[in-house]
C-alpha atoms as a PDB file:
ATOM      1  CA  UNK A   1      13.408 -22.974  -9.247  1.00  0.00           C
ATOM      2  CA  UNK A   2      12.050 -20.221  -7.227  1.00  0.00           C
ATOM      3  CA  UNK A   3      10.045 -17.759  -9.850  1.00  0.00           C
ATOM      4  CA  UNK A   4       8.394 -14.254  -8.987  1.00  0.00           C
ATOM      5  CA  UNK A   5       6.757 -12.784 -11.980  1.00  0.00           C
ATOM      6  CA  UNK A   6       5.434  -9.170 -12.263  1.00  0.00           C
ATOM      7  CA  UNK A   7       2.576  -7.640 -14.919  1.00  0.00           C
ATOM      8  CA  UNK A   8       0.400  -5.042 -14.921  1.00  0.00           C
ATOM      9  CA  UNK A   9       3.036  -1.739 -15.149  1.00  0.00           C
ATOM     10  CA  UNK A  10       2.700   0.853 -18.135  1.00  0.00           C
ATOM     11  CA  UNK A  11       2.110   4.130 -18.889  1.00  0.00           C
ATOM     12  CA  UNK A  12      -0.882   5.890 -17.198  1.00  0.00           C
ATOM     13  CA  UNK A  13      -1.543   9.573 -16.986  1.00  0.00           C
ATOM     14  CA  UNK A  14      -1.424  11.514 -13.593  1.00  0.00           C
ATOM     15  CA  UNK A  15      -4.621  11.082 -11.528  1.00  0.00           C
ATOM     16  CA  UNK A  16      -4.610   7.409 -13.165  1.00  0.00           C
ATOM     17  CA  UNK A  17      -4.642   3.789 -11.360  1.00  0.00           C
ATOM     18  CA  UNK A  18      -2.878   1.134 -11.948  1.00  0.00           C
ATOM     19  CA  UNK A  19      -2.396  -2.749 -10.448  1.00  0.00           C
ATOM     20  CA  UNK A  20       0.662  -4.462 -10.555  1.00  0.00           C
ATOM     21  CA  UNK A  21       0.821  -8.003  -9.769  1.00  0.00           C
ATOM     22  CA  UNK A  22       3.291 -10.957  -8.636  1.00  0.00           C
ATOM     23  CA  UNK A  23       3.019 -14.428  -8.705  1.00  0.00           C
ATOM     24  CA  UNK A  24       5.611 -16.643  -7.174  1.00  0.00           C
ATOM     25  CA  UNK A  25       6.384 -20.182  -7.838  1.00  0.00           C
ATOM     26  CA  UNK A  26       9.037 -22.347  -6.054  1.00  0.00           C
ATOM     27  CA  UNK A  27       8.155 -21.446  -2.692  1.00  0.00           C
ATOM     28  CA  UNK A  28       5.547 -22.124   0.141  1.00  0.00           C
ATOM     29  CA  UNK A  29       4.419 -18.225  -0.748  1.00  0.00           C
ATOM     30  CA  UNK A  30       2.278 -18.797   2.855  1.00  0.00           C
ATOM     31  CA  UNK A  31       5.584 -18.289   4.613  1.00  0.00           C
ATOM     32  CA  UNK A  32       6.585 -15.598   2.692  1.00  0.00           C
ATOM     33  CA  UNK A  33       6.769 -11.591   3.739  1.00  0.00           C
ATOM     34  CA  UNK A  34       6.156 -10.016   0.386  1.00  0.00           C
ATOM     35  CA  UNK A  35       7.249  -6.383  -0.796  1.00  0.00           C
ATOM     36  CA  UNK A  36       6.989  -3.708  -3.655  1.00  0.00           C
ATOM     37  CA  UNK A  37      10.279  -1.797  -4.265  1.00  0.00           C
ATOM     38  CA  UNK A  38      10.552   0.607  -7.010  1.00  0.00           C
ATOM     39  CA  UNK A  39      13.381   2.311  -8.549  1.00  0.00           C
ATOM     40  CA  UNK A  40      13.746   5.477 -10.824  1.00  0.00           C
ATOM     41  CA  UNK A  41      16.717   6.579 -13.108  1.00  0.00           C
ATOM     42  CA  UNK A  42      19.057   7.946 -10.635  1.00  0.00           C
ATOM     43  CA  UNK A  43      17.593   7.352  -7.613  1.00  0.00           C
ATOM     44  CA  UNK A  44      18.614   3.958  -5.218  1.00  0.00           C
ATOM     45  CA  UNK A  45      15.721   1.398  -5.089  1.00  0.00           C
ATOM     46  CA  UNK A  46      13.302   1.838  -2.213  1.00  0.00           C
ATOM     47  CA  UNK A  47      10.373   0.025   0.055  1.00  0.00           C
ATOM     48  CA  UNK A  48       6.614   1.462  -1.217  1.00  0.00           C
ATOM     49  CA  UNK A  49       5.171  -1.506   0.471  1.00  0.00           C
ATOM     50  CA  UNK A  50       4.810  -4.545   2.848  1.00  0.00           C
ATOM     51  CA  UNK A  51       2.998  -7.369   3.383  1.00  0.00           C
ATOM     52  CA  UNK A  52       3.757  -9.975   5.915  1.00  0.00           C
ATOM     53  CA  UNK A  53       3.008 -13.468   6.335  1.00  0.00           C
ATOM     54  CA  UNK A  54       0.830 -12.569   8.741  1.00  0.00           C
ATOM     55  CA  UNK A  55      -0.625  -9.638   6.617  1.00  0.00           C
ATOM     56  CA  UNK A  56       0.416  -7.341   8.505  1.00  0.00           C
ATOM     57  CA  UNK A  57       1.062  -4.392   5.983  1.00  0.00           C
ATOM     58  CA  UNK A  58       3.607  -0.749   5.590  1.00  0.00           C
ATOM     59  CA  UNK A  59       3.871   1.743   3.032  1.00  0.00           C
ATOM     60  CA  UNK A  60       6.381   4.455   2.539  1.00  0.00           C
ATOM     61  CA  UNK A  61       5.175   7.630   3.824  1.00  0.00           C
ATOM     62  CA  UNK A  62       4.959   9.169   0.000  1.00  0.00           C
ATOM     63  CA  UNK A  63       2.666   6.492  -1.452  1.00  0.00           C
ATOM     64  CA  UNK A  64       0.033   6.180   2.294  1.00  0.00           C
ATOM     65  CA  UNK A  65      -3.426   6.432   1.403  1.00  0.00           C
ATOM     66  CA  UNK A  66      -3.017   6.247  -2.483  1.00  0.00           C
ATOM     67  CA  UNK A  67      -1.764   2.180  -2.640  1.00  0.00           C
ATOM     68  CA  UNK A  68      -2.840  -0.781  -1.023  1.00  0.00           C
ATOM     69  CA  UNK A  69      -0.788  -4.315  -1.188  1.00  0.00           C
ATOM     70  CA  UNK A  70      -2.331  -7.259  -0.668  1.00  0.00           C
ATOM     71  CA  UNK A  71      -2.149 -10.730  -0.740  1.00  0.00           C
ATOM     72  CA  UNK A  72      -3.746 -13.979  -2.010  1.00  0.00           C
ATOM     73  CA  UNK A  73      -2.052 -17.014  -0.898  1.00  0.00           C
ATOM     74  CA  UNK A  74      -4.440 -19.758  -2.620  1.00  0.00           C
ATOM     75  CA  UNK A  75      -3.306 -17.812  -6.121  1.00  0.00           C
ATOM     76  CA  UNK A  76       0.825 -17.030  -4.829  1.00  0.00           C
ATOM     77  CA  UNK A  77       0.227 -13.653  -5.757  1.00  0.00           C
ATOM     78  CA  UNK A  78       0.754 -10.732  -4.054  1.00  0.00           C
ATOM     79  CA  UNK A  79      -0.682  -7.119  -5.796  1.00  0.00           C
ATOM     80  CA  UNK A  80      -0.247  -3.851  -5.540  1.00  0.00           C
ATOM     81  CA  UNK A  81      -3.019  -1.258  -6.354  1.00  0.00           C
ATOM     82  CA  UNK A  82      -1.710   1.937  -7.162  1.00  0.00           C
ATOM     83  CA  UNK A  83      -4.705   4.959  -7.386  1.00  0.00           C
ATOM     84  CA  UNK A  84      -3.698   8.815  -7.348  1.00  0.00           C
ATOM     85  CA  UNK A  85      -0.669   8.305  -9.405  1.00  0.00           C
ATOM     86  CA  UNK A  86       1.790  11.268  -9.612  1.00  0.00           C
ATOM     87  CA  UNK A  87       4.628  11.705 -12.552  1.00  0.00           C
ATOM     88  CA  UNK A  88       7.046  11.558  -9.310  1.00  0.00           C
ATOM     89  CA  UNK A  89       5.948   7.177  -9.117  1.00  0.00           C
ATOM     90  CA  UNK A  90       7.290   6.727 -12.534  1.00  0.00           C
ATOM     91  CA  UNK A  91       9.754   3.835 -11.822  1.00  0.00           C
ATOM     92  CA  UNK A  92      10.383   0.328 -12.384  1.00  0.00           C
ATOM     93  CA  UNK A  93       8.675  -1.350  -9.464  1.00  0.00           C
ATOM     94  CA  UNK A  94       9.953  -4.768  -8.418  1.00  0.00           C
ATOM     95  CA  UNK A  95       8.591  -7.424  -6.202  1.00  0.00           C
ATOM     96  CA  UNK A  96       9.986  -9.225  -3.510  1.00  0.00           C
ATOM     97  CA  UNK A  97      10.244 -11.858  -0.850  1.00  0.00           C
ATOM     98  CA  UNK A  98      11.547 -13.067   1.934  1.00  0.00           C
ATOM     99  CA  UNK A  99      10.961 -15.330   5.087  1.00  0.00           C
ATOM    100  CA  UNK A 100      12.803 -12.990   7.857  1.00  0.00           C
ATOM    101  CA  UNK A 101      11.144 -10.553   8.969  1.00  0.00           C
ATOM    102  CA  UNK A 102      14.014  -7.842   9.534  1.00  0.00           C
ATOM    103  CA  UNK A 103      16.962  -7.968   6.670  1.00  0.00           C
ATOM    104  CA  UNK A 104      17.512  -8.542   2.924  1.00  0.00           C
ATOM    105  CA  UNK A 105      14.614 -10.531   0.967  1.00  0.00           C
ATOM    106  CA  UNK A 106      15.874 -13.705  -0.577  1.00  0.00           C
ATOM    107  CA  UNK A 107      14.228 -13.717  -4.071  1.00  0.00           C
ATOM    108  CA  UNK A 108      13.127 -10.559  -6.745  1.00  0.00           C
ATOM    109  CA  UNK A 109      11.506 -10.225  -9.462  1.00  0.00           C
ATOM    110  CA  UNK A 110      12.730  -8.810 -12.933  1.00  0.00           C
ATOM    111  CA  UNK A 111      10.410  -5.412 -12.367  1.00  0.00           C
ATOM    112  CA  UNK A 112       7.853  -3.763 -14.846  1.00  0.00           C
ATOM    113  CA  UNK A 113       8.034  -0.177 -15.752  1.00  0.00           C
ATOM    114  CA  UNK A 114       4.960   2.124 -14.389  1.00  0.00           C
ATOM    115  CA  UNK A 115       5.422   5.467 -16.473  1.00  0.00           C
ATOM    116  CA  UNK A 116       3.302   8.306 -15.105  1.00  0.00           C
ATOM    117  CA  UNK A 117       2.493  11.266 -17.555  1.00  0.00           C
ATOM    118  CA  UNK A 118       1.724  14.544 -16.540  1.00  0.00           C
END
């Protein structure tokens, strides 16, 4: 049974940092392109960031130079440190994955709320 667990969302005030993390189970996470999605009330869910098997990595333009995603394939976890937060990131962010490189990632996780106060 394929498993990806997130922790590490909550509420933080503007200016804050936070570090969400992911840890799969059920797959060979080497093979694995990894992703951070988020989605607020009323708004579709969208790509903050990428990290490819290869670690290769993208970010959505409106979170570049404030998170980094990374990757630790000995631990199956993949994490995403979030600095500079802005009330705009308050979402529920949800991890992915997926072996192709180009369309839809095969497993998610249930998502953990990041509130950002102003």
């Amino acid at each position: 049974q394929v498993q990806l667990v997130e922790s590490g969302g909550g509420l933080v005030q503007a200016g804050g940092s936070l570090r969400l993390s992911c840890v799969a189970s059920g797959i060979i996470f080497n093979y694995y392109n990894m992703a951070w999605y988020r989605q607020a009330p009323g708004k579709q869910r969208e790509l903050v960031a990428r990290i490819l098997s290869s670690h290769v990595t993208n970010y959505a333009d409106s979170v570049k130079g404030r998170f980094t995603i990374s990757r630790d394939n000995a631990k199956s976890t993949v994490a995403l440190q979030m600095n500079s937060l802005k009330p705009e990131d308050t979402a529920v962010y949800y991890c992915a994955g997926g072996r192709r490189v180009v369309g839809p990632n095969d497993y998610w996780g249930q998502g953990t709320q990041v509130t950002v106060s102003s």
